[in-house]
PDB file of N, CA and C in Angstrom:
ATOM      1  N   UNK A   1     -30.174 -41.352  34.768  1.00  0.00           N
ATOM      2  CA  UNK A   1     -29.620 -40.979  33.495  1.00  0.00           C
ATOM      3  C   UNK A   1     -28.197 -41.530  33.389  1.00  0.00           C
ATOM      4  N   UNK A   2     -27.837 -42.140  31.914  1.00  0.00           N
ATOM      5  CA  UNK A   2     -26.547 -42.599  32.325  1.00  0.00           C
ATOM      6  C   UNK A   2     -24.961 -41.389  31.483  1.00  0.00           C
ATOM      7  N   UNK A   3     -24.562 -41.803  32.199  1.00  0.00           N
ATOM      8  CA  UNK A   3     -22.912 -41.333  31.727  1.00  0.00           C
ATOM      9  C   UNK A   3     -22.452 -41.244  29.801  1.00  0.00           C
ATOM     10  N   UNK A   4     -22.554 -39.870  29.515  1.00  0.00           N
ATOM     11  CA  UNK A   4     -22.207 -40.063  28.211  1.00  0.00           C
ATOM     12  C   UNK A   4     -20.533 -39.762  27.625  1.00  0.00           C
ATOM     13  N   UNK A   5     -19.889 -39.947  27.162  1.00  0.00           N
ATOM     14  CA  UNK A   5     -18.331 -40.003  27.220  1.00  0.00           C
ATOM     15  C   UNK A   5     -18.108 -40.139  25.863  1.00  0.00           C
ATOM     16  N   UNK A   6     -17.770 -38.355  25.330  1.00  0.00           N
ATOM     17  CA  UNK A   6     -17.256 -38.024  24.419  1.00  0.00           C
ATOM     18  C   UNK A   6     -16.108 -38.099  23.938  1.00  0.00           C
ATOM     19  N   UNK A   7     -15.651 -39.396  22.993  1.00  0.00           N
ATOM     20  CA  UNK A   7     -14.623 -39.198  22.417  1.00  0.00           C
ATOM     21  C   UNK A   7     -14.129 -38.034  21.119  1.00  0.00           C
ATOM     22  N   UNK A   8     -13.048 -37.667  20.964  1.00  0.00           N
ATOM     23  CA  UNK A   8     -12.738 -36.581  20.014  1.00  0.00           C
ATOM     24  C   UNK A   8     -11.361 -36.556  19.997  1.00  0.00           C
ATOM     25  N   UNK A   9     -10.893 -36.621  18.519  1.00  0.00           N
ATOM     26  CA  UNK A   9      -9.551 -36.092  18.162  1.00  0.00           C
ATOM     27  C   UNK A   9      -9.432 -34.942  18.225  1.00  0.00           C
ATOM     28  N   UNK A  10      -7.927 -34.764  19.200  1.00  0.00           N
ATOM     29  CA  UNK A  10      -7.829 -33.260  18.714  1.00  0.00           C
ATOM     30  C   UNK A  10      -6.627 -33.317  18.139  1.00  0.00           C
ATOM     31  N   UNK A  11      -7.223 -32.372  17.135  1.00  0.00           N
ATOM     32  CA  UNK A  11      -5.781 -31.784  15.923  1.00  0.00           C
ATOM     33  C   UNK A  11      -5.338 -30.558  16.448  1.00  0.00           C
ATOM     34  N   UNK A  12      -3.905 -30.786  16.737  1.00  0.00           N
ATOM     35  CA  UNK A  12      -3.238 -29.706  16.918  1.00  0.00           C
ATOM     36  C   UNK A  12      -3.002 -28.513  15.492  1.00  0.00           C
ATOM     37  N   UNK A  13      -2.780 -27.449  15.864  1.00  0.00           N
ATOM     38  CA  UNK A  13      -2.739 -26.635  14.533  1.00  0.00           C
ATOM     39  C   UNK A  13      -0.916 -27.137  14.073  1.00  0.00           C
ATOM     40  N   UNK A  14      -0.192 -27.190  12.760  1.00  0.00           N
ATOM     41  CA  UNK A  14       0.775 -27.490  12.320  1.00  0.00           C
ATOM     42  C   UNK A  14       1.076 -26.032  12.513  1.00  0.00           C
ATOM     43  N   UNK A  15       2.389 -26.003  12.758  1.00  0.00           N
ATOM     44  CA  UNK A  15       3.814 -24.751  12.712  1.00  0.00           C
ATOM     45  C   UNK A  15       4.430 -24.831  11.570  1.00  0.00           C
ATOM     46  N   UNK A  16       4.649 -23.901  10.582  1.00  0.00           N
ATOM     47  CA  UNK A  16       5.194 -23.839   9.447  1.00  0.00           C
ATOM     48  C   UNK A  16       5.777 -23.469  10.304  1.00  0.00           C
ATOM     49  N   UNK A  17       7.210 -23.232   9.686  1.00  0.00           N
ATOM     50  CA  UNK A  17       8.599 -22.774   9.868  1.00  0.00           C
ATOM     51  C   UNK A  17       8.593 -21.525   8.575  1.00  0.00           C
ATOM     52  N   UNK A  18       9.759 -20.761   8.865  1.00  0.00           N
ATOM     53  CA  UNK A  18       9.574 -19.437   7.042  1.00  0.00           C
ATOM     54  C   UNK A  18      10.187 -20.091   5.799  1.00  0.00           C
ATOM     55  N   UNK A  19      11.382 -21.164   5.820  1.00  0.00           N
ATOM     56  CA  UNK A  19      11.693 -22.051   4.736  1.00  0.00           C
ATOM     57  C   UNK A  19      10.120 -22.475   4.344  1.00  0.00           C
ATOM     58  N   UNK A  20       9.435 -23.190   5.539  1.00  0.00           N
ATOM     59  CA  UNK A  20       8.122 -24.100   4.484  1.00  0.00           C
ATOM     60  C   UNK A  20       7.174 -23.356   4.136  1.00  0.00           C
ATOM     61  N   UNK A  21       7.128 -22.302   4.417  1.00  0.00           N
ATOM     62  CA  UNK A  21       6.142 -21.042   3.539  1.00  0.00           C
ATOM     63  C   UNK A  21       6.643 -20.692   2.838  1.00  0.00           C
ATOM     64  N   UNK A  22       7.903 -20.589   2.893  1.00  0.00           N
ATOM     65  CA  UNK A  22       8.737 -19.876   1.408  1.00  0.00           C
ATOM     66  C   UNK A  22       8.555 -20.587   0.506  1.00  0.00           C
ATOM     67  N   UNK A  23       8.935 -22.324   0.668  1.00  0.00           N
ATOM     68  CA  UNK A  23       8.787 -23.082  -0.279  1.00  0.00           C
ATOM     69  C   UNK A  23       7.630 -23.552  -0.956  1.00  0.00           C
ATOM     70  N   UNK A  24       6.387 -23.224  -0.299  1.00  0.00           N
ATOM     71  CA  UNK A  24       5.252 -23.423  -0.770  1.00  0.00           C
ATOM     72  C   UNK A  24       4.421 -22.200  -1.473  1.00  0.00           C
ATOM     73  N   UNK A  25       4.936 -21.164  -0.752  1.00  0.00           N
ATOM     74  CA  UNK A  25       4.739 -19.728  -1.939  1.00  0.00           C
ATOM     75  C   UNK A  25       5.306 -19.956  -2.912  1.00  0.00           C
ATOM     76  N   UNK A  26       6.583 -20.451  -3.147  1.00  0.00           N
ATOM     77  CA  UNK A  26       7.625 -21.091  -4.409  1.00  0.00           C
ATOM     78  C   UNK A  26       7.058 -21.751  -5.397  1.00  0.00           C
ATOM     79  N   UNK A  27       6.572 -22.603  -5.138  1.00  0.00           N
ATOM     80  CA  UNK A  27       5.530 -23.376  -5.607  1.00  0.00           C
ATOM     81  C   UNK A  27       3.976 -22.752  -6.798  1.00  0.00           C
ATOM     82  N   UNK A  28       3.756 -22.533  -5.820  1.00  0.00           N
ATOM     83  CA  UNK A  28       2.593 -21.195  -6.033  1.00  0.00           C
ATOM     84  C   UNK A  28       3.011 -21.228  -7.384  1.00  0.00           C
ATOM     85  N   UNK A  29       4.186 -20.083  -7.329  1.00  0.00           N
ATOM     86  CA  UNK A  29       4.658 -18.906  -8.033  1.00  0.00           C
ATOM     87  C   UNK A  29       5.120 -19.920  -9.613  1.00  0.00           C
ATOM     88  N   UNK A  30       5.611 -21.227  -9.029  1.00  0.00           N
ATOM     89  CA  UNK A  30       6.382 -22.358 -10.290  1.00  0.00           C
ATOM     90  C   UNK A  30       4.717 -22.376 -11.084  1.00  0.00           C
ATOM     91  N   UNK A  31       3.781 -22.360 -10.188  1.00  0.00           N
ATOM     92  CA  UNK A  31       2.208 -23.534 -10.953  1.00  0.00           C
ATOM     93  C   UNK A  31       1.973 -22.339 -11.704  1.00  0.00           C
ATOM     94  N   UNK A  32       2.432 -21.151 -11.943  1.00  0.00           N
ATOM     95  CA  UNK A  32       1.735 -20.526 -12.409  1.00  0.00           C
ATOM     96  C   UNK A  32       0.630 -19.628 -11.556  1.00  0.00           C
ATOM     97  N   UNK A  33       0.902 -19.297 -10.177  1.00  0.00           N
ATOM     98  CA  UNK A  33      -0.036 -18.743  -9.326  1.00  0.00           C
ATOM     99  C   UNK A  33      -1.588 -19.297  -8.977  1.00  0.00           C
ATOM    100  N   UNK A  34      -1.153 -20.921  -9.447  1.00  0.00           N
ATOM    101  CA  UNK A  34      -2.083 -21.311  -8.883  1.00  0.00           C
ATOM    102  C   UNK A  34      -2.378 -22.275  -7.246  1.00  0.00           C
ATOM    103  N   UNK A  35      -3.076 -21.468  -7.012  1.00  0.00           N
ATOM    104  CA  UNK A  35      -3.352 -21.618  -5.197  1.00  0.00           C
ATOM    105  C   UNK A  35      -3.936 -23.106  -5.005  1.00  0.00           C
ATOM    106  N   UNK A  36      -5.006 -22.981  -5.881  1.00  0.00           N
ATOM    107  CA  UNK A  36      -5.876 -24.025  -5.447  1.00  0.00           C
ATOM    108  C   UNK A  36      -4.801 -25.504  -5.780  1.00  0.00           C
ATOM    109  N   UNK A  37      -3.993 -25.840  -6.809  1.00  0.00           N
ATOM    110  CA  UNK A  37      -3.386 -27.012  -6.985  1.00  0.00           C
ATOM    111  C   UNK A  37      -2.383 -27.530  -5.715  1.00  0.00           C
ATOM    112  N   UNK A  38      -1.522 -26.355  -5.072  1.00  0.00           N
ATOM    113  CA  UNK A  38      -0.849 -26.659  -4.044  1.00  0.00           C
ATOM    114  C   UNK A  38      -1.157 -26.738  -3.075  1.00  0.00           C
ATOM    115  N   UNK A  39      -1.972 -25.889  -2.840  1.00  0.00           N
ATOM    116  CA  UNK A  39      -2.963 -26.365  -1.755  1.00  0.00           C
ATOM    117  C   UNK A  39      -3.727 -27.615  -1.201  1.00  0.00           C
ATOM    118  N   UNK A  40      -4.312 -28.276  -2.656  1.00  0.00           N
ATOM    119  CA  UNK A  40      -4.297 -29.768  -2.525  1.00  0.00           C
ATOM    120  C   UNK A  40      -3.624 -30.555  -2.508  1.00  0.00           C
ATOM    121  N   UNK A  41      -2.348 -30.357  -3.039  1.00  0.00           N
ATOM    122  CA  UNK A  41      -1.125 -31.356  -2.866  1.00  0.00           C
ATOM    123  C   UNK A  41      -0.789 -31.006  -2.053  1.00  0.00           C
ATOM    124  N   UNK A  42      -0.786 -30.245  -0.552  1.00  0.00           N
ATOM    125  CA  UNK A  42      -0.027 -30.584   0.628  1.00  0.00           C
ATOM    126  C   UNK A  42      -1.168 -30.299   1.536  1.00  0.00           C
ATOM    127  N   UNK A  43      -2.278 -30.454   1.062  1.00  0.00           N
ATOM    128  CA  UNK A  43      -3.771 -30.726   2.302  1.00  0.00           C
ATOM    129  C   UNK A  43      -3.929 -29.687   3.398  1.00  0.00           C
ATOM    130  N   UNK A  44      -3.571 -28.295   2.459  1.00  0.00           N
ATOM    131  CA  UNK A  44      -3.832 -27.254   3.652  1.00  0.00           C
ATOM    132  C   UNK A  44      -5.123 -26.104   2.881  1.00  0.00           C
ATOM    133  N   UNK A  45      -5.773 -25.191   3.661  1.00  0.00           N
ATOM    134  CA  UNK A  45      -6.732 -24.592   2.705  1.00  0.00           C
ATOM    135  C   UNK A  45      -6.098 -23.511   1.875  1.00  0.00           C
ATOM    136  N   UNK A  46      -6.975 -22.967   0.901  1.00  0.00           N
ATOM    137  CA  UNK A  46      -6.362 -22.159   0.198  1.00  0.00           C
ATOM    138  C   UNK A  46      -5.936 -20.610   0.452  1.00  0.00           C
ATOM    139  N   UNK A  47      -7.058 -20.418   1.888  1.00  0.00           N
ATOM    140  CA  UNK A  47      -6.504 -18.872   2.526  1.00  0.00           C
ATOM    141  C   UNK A  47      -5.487 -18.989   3.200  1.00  0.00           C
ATOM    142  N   UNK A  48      -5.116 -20.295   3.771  1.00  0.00           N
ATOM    143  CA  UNK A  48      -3.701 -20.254   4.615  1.00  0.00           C
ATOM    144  C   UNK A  48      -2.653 -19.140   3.171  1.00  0.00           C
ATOM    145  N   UNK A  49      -2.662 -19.959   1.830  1.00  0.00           N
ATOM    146  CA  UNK A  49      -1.819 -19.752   0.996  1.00  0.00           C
ATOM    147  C   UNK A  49      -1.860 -18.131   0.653  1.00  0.00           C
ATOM    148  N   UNK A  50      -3.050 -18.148   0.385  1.00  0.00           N
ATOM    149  CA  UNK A  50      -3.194 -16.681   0.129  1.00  0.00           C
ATOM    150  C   UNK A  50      -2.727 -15.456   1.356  1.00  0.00           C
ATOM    151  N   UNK A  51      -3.084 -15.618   2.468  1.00  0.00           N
ATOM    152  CA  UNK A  51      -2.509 -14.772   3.367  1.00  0.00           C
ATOM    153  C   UNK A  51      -1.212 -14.884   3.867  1.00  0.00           C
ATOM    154  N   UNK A  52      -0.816 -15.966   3.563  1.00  0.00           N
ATOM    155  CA  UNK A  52       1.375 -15.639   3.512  1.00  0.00           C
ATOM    156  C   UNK A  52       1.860 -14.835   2.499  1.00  0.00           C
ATOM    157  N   UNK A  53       1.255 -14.833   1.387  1.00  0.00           N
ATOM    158  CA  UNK A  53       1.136 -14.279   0.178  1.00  0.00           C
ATOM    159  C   UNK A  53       1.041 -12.947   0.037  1.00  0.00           C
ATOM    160  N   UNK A  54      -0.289 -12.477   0.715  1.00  0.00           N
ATOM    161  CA  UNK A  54      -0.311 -11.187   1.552  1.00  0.00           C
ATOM    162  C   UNK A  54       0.565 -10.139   2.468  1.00  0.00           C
ATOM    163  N   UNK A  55       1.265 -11.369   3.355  1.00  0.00           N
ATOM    164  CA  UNK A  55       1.910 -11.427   4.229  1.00  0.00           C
ATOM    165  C   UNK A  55       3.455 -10.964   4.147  1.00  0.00           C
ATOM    166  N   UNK A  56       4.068 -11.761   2.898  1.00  0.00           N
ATOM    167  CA  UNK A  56       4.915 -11.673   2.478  1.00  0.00           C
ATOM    168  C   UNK A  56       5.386  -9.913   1.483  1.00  0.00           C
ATOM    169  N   UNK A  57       3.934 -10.348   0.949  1.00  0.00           N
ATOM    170  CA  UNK A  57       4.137  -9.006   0.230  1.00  0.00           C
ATOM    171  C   UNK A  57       4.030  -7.558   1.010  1.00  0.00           C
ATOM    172  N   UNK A  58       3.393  -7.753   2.064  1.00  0.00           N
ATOM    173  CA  UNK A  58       3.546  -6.346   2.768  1.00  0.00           C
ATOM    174  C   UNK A  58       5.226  -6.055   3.787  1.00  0.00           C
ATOM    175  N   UNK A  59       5.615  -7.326   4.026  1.00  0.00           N
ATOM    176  CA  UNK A  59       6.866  -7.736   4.102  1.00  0.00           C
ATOM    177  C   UNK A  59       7.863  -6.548   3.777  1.00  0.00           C
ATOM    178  N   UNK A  60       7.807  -7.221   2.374  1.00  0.00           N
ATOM    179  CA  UNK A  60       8.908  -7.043   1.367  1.00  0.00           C
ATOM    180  C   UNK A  60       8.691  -4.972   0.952  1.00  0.00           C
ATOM    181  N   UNK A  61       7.297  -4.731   1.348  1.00  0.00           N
ATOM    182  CA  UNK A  61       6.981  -2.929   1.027  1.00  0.00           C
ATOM    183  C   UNK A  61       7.260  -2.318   2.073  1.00  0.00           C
ATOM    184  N   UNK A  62       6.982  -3.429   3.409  1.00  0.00           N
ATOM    185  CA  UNK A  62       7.828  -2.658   4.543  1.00  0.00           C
ATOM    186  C   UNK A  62       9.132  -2.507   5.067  1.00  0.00           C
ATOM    187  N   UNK A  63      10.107  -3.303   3.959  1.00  0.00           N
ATOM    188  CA  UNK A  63      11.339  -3.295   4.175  1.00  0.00           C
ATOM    189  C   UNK A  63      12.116  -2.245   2.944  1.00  0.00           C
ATOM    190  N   UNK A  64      11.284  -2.151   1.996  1.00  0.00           N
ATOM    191  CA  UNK A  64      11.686  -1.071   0.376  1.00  0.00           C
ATOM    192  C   UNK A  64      11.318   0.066   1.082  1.00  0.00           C
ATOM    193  N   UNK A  65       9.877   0.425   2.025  1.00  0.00           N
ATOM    194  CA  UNK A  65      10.016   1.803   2.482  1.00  0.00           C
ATOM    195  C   UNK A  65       8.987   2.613   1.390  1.00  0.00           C
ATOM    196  N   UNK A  66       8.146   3.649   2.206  1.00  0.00           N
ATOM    197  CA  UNK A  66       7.739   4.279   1.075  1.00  0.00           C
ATOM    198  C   UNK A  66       8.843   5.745   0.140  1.00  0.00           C
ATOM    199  N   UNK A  67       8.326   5.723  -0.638  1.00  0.00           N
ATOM    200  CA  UNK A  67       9.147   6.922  -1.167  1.00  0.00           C
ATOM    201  C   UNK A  67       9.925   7.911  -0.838  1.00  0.00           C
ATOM    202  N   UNK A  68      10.867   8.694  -0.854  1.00  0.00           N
ATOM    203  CA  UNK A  68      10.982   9.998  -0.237  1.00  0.00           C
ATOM    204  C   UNK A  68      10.060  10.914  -0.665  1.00  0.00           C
ATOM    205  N   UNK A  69       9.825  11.688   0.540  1.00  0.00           N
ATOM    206  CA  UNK A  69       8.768  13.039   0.236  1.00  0.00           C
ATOM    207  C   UNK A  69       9.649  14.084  -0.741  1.00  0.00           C
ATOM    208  N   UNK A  70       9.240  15.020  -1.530  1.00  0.00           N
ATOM    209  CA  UNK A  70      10.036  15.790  -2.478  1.00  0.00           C
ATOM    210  C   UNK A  70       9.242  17.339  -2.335  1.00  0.00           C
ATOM    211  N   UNK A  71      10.087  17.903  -2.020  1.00  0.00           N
ATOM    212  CA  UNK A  71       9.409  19.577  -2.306  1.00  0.00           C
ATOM    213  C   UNK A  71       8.501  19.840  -3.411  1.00  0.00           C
ATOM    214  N   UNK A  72       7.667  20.413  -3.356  1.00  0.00           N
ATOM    215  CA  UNK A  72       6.921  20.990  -4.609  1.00  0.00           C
ATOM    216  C   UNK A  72       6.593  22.318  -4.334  1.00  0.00           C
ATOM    217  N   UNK A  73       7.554  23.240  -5.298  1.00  0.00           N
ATOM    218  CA  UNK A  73       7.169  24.335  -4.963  1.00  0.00           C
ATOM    219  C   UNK A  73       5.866  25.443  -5.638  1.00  0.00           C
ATOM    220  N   UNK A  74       5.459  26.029  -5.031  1.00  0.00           N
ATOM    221  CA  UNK A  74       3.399  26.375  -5.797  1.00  0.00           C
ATOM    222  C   UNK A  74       3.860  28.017  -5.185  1.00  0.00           C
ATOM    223  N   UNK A  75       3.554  28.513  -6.371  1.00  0.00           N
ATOM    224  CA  UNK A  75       3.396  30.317  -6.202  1.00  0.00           C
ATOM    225  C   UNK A  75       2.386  31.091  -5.736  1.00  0.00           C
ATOM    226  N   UNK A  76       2.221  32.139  -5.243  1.00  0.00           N
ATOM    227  CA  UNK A  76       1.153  32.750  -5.012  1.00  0.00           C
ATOM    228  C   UNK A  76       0.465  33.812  -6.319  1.00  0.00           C
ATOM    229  N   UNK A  77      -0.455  33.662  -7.121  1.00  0.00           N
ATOM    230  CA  UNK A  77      -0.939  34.940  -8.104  1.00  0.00           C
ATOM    231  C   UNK A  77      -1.882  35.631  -7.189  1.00  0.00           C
ATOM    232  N   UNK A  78      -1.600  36.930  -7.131  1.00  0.00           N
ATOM    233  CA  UNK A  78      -2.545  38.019  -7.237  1.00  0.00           C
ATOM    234  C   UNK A  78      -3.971  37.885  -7.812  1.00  0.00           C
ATOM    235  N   UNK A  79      -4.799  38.240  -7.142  1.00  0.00           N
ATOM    236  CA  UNK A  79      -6.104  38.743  -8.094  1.00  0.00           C
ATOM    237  C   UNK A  79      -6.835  39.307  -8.860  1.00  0.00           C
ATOM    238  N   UNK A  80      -5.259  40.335  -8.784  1.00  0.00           N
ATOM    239  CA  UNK A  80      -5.831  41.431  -9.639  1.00  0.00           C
ATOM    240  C   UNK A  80      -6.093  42.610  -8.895  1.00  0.00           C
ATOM    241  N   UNK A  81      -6.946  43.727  -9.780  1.00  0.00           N
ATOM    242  CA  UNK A  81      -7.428  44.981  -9.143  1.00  0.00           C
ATOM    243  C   UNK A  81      -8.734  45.037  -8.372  1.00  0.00           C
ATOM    244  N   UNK A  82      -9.553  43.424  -7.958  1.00  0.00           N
ATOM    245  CA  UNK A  82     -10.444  43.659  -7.209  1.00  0.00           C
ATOM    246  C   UNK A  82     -10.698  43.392  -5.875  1.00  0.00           C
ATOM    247  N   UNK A  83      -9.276  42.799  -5.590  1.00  0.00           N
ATOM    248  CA  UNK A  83      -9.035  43.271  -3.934  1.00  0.00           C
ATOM    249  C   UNK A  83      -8.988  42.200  -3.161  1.00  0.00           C
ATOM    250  N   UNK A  84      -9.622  40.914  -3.813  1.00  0.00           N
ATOM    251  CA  UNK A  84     -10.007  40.103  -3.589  1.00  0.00           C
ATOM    252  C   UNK A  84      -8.648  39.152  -2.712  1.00  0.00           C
ATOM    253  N   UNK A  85      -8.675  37.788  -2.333  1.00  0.00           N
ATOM    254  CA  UNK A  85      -7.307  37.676  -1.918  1.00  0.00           C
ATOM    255  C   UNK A  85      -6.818  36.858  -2.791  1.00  0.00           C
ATOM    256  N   UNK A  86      -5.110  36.645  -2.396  1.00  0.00           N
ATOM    257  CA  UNK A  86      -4.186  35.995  -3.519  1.00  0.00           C
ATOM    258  C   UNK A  86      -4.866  34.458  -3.572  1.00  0.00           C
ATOM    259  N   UNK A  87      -4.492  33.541  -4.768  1.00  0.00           N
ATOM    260  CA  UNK A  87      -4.771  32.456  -4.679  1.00  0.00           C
ATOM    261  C   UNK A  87      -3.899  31.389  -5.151  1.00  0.00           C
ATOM    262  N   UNK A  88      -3.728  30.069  -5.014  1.00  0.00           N
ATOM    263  CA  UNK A  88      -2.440  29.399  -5.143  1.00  0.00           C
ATOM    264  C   UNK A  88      -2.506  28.849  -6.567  1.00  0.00           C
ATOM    265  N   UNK A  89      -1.619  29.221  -7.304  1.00  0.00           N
ATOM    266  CA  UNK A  89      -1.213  29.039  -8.879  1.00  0.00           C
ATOM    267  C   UNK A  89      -1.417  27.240  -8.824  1.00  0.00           C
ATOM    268  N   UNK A  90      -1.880  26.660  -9.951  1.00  0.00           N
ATOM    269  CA  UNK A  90      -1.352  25.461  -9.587  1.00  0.00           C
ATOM    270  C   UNK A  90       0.346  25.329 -10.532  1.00  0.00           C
ATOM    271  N   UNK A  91       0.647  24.196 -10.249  1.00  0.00           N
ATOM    272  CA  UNK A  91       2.379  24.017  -9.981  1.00  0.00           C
ATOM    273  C   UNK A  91       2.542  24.087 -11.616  1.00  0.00           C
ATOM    274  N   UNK A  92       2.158  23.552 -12.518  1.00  0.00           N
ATOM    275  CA  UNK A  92       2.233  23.562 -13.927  1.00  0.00           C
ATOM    276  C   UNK A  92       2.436  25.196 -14.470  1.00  0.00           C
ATOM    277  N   UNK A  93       1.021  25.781 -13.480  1.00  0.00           N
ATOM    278  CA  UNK A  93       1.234  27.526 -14.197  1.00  0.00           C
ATOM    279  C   UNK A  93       2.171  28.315 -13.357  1.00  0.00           C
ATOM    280  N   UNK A  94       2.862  27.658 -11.973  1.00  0.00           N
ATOM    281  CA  UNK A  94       4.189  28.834 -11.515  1.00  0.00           C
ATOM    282  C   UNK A  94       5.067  28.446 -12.020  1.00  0.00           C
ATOM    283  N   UNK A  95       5.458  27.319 -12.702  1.00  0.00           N
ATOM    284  CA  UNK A  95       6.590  27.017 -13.458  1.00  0.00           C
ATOM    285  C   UNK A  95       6.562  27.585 -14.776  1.00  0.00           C
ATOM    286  N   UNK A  96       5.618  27.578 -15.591  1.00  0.00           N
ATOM    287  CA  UNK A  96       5.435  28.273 -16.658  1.00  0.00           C
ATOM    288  C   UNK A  96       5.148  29.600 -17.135  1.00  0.00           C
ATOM    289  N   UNK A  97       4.509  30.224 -15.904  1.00  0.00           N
ATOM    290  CA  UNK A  97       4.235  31.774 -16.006  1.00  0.00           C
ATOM    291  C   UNK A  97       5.178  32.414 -14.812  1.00  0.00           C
ATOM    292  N   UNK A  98       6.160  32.907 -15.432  1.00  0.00           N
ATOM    293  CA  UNK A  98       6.751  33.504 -14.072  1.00  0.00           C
ATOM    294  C   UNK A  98       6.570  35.242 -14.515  1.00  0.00           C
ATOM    295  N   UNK A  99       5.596  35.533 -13.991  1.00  0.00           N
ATOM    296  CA  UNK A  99       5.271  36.946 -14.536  1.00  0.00           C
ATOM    297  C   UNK A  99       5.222  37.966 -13.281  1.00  0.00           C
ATOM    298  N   UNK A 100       6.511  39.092 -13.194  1.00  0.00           N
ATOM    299  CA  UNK A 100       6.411  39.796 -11.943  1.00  0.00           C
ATOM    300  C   UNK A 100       5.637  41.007 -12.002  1.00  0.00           C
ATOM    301  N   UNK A 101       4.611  40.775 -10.866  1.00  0.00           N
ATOM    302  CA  UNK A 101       3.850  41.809 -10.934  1.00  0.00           C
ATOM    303  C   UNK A 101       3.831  42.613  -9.881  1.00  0.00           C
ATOM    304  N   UNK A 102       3.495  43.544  -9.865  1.00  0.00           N
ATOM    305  CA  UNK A 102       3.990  44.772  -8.020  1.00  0.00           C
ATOM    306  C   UNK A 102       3.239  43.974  -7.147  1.00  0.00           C
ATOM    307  N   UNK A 103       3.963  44.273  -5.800  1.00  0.00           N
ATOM    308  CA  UNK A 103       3.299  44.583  -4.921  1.00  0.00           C
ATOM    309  C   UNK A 103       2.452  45.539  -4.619  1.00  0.00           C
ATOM    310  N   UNK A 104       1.635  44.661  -3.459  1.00  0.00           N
ATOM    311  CA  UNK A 104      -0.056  45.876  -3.031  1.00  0.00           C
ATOM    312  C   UNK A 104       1.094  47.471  -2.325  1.00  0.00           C
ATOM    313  N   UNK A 105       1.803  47.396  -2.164  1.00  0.00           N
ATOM    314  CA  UNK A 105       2.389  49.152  -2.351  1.00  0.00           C
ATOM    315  C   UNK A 105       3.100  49.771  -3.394  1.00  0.00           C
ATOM    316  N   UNK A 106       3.274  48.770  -4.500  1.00  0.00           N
ATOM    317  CA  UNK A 106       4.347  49.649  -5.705  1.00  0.00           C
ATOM    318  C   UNK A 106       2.949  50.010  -6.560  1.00  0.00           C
ATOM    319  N   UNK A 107       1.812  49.442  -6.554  1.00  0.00           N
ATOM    320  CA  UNK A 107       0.632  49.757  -7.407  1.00  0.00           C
ATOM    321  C   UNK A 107       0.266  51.416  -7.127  1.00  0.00           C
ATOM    322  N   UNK A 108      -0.137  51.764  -8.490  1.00  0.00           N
ATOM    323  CA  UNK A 108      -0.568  52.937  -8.315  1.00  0.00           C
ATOM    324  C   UNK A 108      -1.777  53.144  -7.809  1.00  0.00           C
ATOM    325  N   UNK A 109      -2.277  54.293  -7.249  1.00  0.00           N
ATOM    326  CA  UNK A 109      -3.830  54.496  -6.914  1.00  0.00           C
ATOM    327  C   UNK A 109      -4.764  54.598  -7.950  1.00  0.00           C
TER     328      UNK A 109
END
């Protein structure tokens, strides 16, 4: 059997730098958000573009931070005279009904 001897290019993968992603998200953003045109004018695929894109944008939410948390304060109503247990007002009706009613020992028998 004789000797078979595979030739093959190998392509190394290219290193963007963050200027040449910036500038090609830039781009992007000039065409009108279109992926597919820049993508062909600099011969790379179109998910490279899209996932810097991605990339960038989770970026930029992980550096803004999410929100501050804020108190919300929720009342307890009574059930009434059937004994049953208290239940949590929602926040619209403890702000709006502030109605004092006894406690289970100021009630009469």
């Amino acid at each position: 059997m004789a000797e078979v001897e595979i030739l093959a290019r190998v392509e190394r993968r290219r290193k963007w730098t963050e200027a040449e992603k910036a500038a090609l998200l830039a781009e992007v953003e000039a065409e009108g958000g279109k992926v597919s045109l820049v993508a062909r004018r600099h011969r790379v695929a179109e998910s490279l573009l899209y996932n810097w894109r991605s990339t960038c944008k989770a970026a930029a939410a992980a550096r803004c931070g999410p929100e501050p948390l804020g108190f919300m304060p929720i009342g307890v109503v009574d059930r009434g005279d059937d004994g049953g247990p208290a239940l949590l007002a929602a926040p619209q009706a403890a702000r709006s009904e502030r109605v004092e009613r006894p406690g289970p020992r100021e009630r009469s028998a």
